[in-house]
C-alpha atoms as a PDB file:
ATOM      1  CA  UNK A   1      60.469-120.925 -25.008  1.00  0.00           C
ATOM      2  CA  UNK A   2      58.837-123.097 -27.719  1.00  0.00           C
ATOM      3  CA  UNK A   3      58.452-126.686 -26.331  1.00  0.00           C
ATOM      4  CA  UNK A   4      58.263-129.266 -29.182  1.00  0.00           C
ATOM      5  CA  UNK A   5      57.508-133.303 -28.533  1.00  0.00           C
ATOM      6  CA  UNK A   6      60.534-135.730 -29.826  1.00  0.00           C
ATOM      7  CA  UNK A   7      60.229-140.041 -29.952  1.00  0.00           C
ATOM      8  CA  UNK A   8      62.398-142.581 -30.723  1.00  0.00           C
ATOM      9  CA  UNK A   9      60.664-144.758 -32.383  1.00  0.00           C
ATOM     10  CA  UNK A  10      63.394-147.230 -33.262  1.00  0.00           C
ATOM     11  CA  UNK A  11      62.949-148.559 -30.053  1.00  0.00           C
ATOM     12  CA  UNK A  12      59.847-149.922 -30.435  1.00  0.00           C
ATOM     13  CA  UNK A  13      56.472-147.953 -32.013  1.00  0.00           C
ATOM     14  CA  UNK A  14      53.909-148.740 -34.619  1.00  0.00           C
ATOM     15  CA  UNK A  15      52.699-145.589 -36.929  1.00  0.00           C
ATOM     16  CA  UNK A  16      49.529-145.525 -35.163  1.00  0.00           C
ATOM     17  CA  UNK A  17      51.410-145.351 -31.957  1.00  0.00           C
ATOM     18  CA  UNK A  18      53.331-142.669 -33.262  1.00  0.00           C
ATOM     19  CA  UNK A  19      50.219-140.815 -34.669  1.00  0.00           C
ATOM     20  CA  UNK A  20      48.551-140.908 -31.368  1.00  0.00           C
ATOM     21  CA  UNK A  21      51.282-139.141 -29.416  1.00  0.00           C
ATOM     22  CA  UNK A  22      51.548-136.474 -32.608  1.00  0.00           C
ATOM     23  CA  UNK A  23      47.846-135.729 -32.060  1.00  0.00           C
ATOM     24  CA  UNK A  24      47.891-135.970 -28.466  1.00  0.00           C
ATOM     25  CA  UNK A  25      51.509-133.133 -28.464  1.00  0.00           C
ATOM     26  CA  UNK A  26      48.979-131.222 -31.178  1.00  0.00           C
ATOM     27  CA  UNK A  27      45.928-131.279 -28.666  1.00  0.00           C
ATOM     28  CA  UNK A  28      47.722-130.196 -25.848  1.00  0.00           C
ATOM     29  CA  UNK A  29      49.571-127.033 -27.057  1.00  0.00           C
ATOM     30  CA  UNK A  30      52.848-128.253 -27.820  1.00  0.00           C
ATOM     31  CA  UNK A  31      54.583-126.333 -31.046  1.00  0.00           C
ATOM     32  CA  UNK A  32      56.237-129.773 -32.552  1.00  0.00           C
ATOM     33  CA  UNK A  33      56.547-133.344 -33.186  1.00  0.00           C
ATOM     34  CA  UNK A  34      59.672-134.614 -34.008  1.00  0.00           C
ATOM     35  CA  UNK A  35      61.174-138.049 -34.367  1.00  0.00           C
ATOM     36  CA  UNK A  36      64.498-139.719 -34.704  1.00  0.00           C
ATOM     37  CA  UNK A  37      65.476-141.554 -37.569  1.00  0.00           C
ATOM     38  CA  UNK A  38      67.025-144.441 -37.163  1.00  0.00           C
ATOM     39  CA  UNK A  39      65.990-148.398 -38.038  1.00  0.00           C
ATOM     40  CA  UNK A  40      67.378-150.290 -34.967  1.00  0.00           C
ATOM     41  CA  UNK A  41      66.980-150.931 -31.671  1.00  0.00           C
ATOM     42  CA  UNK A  42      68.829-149.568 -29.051  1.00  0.00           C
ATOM     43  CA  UNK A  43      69.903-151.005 -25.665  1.00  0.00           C
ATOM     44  CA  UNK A  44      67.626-153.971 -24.547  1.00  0.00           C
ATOM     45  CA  UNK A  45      64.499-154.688 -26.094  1.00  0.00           C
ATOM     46  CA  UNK A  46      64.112-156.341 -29.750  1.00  0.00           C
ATOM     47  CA  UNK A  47      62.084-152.916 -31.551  1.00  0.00           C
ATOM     48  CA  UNK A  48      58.887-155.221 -31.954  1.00  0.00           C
ATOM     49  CA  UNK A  49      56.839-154.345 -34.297  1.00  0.00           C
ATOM     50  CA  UNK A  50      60.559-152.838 -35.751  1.00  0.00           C
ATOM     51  CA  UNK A  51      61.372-149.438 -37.538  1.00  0.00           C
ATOM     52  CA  UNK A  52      59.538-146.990 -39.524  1.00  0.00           C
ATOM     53  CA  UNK A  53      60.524-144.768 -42.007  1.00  0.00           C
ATOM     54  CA  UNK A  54      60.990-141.371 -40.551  1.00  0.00           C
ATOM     55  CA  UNK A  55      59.981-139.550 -43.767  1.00  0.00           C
ATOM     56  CA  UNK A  56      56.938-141.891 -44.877  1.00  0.00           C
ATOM     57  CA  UNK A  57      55.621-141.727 -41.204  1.00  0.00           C
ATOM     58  CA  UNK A  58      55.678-137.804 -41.545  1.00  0.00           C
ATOM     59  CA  UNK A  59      53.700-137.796 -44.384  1.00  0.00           C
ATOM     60  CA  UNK A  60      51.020-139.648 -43.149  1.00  0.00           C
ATOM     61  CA  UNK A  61      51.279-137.595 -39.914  1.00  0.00           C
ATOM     62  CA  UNK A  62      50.946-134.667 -42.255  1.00  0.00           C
ATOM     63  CA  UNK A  63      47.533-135.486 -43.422  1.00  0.00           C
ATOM     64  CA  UNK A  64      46.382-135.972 -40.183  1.00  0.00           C
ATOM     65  CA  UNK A  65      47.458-133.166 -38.259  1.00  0.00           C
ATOM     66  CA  UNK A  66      46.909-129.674 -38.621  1.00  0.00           C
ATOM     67  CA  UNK A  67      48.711-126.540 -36.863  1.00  0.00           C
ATOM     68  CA  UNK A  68      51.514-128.710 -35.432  1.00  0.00           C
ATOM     69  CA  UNK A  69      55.071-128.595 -37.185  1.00  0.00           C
ATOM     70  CA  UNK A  70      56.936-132.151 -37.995  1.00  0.00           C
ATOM     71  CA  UNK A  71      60.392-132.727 -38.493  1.00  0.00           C
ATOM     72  CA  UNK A  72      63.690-135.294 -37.495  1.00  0.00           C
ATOM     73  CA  UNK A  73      66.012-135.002 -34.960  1.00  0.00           C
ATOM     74  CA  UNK A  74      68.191-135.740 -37.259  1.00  0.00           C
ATOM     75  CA  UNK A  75      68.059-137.666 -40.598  1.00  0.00           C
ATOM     76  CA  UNK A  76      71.239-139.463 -41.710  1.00  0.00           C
ATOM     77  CA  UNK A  77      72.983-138.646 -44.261  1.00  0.00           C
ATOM     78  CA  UNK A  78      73.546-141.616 -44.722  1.00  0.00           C
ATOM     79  CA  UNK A  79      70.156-143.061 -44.975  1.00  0.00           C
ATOM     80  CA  UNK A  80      69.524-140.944 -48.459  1.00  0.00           C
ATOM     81  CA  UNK A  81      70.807-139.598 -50.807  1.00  0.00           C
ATOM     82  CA  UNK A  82      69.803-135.802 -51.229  1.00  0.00           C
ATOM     83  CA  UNK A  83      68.069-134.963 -54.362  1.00  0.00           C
ATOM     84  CA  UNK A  84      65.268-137.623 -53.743  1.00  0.00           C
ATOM     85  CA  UNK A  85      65.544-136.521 -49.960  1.00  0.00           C
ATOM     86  CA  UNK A  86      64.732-132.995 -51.098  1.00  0.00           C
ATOM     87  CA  UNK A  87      61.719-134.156 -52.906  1.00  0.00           C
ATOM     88  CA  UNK A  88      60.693-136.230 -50.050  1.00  0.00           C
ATOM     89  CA  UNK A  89      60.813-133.458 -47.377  1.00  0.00           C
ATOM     90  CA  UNK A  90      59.466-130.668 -49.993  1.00  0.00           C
ATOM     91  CA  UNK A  91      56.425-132.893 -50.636  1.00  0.00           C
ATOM     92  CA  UNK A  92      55.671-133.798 -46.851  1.00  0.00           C
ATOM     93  CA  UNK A  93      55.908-129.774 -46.625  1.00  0.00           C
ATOM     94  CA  UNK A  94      53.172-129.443 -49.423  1.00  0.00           C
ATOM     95  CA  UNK A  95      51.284-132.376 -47.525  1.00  0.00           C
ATOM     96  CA  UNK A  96      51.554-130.520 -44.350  1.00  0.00           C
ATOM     97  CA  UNK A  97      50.708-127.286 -45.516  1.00  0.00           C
ATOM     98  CA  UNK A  98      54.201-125.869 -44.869  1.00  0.00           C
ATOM     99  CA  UNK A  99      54.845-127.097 -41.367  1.00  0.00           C
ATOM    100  CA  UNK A 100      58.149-129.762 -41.836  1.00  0.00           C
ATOM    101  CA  UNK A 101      61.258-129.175 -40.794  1.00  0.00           C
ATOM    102  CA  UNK A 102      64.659-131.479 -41.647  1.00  0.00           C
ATOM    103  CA  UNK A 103      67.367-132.155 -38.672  1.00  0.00           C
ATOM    104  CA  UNK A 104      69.814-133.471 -40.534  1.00  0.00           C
ATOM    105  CA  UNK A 105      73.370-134.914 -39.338  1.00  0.00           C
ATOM    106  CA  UNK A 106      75.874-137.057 -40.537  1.00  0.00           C
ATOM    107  CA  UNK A 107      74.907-140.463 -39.418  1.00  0.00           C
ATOM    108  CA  UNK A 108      76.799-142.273 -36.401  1.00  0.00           C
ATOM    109  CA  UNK A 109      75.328-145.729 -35.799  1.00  0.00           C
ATOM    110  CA  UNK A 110      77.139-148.711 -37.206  1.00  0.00           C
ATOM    111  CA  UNK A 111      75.018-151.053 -36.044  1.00  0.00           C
ATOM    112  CA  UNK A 112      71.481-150.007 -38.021  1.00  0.00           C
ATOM    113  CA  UNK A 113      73.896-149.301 -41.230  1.00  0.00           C
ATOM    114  CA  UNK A 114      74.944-153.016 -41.233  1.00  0.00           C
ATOM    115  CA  UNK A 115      71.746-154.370 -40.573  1.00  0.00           C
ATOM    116  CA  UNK A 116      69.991-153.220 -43.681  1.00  0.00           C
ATOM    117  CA  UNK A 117      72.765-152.999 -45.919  1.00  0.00           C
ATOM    118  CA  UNK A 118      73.908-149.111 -45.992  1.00  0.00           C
ATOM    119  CA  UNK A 119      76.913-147.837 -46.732  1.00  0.00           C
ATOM    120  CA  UNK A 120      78.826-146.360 -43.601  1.00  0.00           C
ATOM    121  CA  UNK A 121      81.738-144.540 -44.543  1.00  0.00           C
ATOM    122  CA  UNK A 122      84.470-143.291 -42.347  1.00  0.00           C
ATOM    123  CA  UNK A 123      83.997-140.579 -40.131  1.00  0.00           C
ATOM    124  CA  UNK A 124      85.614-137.789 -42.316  1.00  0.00           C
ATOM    125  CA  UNK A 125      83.923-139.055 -45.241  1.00  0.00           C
ATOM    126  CA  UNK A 126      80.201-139.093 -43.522  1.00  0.00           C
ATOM    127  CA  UNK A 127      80.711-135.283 -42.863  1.00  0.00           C
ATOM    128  CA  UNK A 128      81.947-134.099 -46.301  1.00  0.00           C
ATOM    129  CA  UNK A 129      78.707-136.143 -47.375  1.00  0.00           C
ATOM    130  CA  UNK A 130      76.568-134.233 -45.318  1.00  0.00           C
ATOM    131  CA  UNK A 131      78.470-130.835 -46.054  1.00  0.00           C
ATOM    132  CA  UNK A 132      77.739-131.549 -49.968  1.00  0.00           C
ATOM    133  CA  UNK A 133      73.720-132.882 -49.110  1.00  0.00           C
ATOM    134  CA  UNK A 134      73.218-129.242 -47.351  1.00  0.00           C
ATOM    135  CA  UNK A 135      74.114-127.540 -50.075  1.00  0.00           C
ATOM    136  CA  UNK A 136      72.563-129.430 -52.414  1.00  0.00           C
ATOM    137  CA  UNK A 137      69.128-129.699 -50.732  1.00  0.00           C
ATOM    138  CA  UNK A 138      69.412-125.565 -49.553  1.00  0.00           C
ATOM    139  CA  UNK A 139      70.413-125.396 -53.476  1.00  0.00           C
ATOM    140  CA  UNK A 140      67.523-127.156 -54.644  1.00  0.00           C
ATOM    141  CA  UNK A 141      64.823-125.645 -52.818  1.00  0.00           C
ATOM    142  CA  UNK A 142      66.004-121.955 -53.245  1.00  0.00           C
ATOM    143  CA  UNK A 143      66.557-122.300 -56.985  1.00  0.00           C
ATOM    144  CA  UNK A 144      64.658-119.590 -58.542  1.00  0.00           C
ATOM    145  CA  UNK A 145      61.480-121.236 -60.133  1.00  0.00           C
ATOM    146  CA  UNK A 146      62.251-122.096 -63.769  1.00  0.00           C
ATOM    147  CA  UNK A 147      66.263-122.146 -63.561  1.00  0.00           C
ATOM    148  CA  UNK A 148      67.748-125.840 -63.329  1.00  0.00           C
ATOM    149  CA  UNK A 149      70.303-126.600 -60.834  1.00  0.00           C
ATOM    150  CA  UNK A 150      73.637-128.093 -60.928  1.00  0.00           C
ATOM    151  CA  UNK A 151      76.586-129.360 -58.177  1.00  0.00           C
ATOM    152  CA  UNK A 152      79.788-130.928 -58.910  1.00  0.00           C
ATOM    153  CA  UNK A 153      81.210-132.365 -55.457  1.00  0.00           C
ATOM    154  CA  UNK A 154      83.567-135.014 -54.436  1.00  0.00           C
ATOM    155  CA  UNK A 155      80.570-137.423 -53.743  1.00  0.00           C
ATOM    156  CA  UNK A 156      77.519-136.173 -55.344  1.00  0.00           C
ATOM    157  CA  UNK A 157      77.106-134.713 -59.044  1.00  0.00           C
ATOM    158  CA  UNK A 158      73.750-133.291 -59.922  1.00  0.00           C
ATOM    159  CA  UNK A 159      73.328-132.001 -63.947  1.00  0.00           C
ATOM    160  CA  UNK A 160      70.713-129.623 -65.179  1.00  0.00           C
ATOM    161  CA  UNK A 161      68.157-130.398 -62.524  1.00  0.00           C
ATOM    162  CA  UNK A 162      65.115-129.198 -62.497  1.00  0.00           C
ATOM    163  CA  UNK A 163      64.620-127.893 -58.691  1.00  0.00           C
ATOM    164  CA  UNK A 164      61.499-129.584 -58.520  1.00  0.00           C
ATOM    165  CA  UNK A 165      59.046-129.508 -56.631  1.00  0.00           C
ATOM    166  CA  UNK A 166      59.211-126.545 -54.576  1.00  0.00           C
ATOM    167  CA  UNK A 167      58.480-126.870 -51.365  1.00  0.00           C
ATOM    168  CA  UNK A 168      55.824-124.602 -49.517  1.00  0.00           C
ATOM    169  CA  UNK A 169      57.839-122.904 -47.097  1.00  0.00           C
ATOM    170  CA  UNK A 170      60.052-120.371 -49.399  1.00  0.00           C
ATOM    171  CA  UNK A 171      63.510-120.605 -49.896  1.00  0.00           C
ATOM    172  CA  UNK A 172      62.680-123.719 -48.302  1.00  0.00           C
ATOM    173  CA  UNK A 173      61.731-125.998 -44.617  1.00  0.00           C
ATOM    174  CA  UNK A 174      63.943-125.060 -41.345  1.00  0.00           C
ATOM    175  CA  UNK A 175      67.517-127.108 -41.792  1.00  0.00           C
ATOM    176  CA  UNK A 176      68.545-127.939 -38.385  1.00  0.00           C
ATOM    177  CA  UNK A 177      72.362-128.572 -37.348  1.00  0.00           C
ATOM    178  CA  UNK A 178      73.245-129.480 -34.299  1.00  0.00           C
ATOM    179  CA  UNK A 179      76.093-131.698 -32.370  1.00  0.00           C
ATOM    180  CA  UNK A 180      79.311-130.848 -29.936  1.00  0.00           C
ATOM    181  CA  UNK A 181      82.248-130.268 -32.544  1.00  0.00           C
ATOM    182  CA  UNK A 182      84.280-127.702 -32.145  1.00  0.00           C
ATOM    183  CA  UNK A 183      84.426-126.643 -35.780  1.00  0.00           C
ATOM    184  CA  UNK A 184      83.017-128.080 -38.315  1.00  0.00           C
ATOM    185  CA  UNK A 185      79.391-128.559 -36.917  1.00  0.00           C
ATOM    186  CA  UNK A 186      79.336-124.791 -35.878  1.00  0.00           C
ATOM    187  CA  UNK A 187      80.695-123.905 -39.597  1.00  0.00           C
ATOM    188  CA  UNK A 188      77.916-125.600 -41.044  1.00  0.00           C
ATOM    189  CA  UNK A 189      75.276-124.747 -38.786  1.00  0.00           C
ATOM    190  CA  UNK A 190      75.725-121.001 -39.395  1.00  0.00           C
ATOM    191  CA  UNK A 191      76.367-121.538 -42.995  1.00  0.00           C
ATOM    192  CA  UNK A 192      73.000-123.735 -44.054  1.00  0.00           C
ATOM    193  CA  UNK A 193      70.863-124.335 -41.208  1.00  0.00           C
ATOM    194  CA  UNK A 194      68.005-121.982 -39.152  1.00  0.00           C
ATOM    195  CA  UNK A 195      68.602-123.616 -35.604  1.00  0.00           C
ATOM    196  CA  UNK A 196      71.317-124.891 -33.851  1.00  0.00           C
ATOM    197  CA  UNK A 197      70.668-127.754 -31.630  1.00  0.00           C
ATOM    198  CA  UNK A 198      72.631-129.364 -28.372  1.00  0.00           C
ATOM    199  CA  UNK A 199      71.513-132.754 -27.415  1.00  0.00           C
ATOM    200  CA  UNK A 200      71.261-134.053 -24.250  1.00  0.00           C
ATOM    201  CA  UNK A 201      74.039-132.342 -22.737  1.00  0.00           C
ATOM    202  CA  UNK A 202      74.559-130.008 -19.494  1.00  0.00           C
ATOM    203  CA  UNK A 203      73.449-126.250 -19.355  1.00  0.00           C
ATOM    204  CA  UNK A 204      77.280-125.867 -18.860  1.00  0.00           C
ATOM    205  CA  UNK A 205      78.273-127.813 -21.895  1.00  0.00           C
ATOM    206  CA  UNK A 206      75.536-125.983 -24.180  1.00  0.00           C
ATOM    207  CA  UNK A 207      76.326-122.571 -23.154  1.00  0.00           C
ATOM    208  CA  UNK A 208      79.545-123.464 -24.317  1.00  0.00           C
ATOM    209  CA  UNK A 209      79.012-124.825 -27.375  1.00  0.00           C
ATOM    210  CA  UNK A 210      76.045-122.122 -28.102  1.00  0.00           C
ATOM    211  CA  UNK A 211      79.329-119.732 -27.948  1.00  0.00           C
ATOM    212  CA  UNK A 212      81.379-121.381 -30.126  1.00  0.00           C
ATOM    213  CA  UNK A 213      78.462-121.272 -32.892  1.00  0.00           C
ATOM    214  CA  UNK A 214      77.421-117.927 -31.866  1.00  0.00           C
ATOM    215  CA  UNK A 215      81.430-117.179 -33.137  1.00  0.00           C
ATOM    216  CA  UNK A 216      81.272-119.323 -36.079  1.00  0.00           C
ATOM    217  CA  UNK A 217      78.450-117.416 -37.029  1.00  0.00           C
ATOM    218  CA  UNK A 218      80.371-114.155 -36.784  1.00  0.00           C
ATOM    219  CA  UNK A 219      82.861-115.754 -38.820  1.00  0.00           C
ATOM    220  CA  UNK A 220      80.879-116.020 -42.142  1.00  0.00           C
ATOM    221  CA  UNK A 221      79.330-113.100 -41.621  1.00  0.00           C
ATOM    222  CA  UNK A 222      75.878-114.158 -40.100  1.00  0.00           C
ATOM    223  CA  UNK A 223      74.080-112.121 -37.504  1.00  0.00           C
ATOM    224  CA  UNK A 224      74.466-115.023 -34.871  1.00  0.00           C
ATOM    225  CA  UNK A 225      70.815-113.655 -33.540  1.00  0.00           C
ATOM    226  CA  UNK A 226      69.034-115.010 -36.792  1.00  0.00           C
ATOM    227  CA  UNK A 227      70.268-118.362 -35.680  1.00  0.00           C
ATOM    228  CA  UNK A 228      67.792-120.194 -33.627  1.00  0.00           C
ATOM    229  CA  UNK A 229      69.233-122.430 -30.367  1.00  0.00           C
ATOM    230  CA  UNK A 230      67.716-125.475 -29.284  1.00  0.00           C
ATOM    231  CA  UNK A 231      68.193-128.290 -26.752  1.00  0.00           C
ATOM    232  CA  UNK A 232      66.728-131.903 -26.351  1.00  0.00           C
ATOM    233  CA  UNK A 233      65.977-133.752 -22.728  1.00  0.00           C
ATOM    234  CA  UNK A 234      64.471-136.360 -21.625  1.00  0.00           C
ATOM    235  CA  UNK A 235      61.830-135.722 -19.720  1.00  0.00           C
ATOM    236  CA  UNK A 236      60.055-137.294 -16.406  1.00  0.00           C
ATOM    237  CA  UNK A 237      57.693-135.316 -15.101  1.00  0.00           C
ATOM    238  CA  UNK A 238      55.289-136.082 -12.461  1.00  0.00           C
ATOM    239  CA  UNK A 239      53.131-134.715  -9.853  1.00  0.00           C
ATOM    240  CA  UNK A 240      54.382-136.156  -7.025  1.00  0.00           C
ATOM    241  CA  UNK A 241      57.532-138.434  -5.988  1.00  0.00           C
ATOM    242  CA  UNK A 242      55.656-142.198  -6.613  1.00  0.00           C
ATOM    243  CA  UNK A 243      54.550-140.790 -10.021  1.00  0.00           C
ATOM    244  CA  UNK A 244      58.077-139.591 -11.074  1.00  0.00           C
ATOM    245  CA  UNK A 245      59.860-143.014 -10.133  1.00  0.00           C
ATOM    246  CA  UNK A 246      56.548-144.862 -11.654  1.00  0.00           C
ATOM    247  CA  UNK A 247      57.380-143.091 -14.937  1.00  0.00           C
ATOM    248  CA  UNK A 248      61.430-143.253 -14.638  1.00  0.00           C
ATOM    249  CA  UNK A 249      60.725-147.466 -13.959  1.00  0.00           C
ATOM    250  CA  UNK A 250      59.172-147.512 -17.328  1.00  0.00           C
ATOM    251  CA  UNK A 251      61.499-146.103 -19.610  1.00  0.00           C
ATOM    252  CA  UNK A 252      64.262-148.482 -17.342  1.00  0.00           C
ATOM    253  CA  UNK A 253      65.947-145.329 -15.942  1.00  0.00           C
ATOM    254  CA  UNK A 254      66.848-144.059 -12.528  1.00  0.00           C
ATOM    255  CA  UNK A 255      65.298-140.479 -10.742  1.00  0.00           C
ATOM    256  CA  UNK A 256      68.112-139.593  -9.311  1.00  0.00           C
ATOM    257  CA  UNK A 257      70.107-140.129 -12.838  1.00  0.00           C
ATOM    258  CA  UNK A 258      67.360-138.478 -15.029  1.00  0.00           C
ATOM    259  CA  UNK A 259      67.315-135.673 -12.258  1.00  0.00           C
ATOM    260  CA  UNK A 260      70.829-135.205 -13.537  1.00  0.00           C
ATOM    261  CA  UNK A 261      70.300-136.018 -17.130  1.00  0.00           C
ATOM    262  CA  UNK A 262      67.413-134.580 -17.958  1.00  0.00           C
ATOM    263  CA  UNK A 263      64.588-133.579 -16.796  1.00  0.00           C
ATOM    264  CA  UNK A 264      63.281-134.651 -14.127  1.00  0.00           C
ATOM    265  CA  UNK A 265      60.566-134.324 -10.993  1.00  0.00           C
ATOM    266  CA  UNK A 266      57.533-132.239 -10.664  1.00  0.00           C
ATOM    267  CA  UNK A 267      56.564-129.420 -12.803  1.00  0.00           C
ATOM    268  CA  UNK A 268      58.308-126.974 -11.089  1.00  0.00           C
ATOM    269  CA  UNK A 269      61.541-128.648 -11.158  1.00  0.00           C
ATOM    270  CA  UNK A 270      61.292-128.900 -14.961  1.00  0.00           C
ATOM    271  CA  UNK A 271      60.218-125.296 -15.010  1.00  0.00           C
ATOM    272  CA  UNK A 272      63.148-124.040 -13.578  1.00  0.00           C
ATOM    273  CA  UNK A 273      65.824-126.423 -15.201  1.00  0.00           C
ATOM    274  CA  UNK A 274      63.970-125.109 -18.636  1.00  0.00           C
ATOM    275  CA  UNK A 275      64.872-121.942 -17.087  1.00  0.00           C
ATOM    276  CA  UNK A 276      68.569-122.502 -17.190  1.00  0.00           C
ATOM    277  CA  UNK A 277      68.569-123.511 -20.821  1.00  0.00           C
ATOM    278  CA  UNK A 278      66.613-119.861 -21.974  1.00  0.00           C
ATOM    279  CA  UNK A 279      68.723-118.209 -20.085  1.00  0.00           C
ATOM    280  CA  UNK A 280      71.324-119.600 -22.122  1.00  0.00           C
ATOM    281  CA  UNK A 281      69.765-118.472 -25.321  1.00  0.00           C
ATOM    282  CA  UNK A 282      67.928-121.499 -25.833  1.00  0.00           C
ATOM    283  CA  UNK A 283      64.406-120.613 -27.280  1.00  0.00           C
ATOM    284  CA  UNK A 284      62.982-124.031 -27.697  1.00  0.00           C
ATOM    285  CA  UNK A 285      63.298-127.474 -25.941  1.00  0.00           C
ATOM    286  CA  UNK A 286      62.608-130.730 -27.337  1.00  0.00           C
ATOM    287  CA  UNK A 287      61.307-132.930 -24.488  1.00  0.00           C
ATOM    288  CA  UNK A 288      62.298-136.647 -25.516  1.00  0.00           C
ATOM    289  CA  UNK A 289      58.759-138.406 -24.893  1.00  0.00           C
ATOM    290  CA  UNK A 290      59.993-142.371 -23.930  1.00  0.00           C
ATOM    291  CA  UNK A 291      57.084-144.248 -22.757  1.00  0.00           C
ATOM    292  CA  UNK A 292      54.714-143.482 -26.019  1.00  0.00           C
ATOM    293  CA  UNK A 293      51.516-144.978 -24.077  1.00  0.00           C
ATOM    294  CA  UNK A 294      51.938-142.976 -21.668  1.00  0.00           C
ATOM    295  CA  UNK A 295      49.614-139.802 -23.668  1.00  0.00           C
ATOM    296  CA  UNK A 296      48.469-138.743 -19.551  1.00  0.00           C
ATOM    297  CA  UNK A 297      52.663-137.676 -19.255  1.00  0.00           C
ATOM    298  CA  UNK A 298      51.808-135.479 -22.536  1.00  0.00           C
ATOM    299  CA  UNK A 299      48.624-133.762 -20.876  1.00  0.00           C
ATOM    300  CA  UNK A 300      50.398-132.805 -17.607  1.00  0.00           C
ATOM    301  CA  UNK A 301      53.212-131.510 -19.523  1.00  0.00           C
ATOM    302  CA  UNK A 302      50.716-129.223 -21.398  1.00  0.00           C
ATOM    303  CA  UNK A 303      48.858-128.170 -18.727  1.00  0.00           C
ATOM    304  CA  UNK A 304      51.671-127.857 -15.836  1.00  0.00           C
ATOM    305  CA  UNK A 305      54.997-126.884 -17.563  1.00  0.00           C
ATOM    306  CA  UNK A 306      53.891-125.467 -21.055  1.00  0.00           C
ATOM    307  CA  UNK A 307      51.951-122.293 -20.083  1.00  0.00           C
ATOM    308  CA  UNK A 308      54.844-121.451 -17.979  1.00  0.00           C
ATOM    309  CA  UNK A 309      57.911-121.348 -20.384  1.00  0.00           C
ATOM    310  CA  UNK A 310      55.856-119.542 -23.275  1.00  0.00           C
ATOM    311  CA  UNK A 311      57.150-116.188 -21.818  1.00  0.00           C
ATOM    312  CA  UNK A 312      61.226-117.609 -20.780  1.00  0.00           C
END
């Protein structure tokens, strides 16, 4: 099992801060850095300094990193529209070297949308928007070099474009789908994306829901093993009891609630609740990161719980 490094930064991180734990995930062993993307606050706190970009802090990320892969968990749909978002995440690939990958979903928080004026359409609408932006980005990026590309959808029109630029990775960066609907988010997980991912739910619910894409796979005629599966957690790790609550008290959570939610305790107790996921089918685990001072959390994760999924 692949374990890969995931912030929220909307709740309150500068670049640099953000650039520290990306290096510190890098130094340590970890295969990713991912971030949300999102521009407000969440729960208590006011998001001082406030957000950043998702897609510009990548790129500088990019050029200052170098084996680790970089990606969202999950851009909005809503946030962009897709042929500039294609050239955005194909040149962040070329700036990285081929290492991004795009999580991509169909927006959900009101909230953010009305504070810096973006459109939030209804529910319905927000998914046939993201439906048309994965096959227009997919479309882009696998166009064969020196063909132009063109879409006629209900929301997005695209004439005679060029398909430029390519990015490094060829037909194009990882597309990541994830989310608990019963059929649509399957459908287009097996039809666009290379990894499936169930956030922040039980082993239960994600075994069930990693069947139900496993089938919609089957359905359009994908080999359901070419489809990666993912989860995210929170993680708390510590190596004892008073360092476990000291580092649930931080992030304003409870042990015994993380311990149920995520997880939680010493290294061994993640180990074997990571355990329960592979068995599952899930090869990789994002390990939502809250406290982004807290780089020592990153180093006993590497040294105490990484070396000991690699073969799960």
């Amino acid at each position: 099992m692949d374990l890969r490094i995931f912030t929220e930064p909307q709740q309150g991180a500068s670049y640099d801060d953000l650039l520290a734990v990306a290096q510190a995930a890098e130094r340590h062993g970890f295969d990713a850095f991912f971030r949300s993307d999102h521009y407000l606050v969440m729960g208590d706190g006011d998001g001082r300094p406030g957000p950043t970009d998702a897609w510009v802090t990548l790129a500088g990320i990019a050029r200052e990193t170098t084996t680790i892969r970089l990606g969202t968990l999950v851009t909005a749909a809503t946030f962009r529209l897709p042929g500039p978002l294609a050239i955005s995440v194909a040149q962040v690939d070329a700036m990285s070297g081929g290492r991004v990958e795009l999580g991509i979903g169909a927006g959900w928080f009101d909230a953010e949308h009305s504070a810096y004026g973006i459109p939030f359409p209804p529910l319905g609408e927000r998914f046939e928007r993201l439906e048309e932006q994965l096959a227009i980005i997919t479309g882009l990026w696998s166009a064969p070099d020196g063909t132009a590309f063109s879409f006629e959808g209900t929301h997005y029109r695209l004439e005679d474009s060029p398909a430029l630029p390519k990015p490094v990775q060829r037909p194009g960066p990882p597309v990541i789908v994830g989310g608990g609907g019963p059929k649509r988010t399957p459908r287009l997980a097996a039809t666009y994306a290379a990894e499936f991912n169930m956030a922040f739910r039980s082993s239960e619910e994600s075994g069930r829901q990693f069947d139900v894409v496993r089938g919609a796979c089957r359905d359009v005629g994908r080999d359901p093993e070419t489809l990666a599966l993912s989860v995210a957690q929170v993680v708390c790790c510590g190596r004892d009891d008073a360092e476990v609550a000291r580092r649930a008290a931080a992030i304003g959570r409870e042990v015994d609630e993380l311990r149920t939610n995520g997880l939680c305790g010493s290294p061994d107790e993640v180990v074997e609740k990571l355990g329960r996921f592979a068995g599952l089918g899930a090869s990789r685990t994002y390990l939502q990161v809250l406290d982004l001072a807290d780089l020592d959390h990153l180093a006993l994760l590497g040294e105490e719980v990484l070396p000991r999924v690699s073969g799960l």
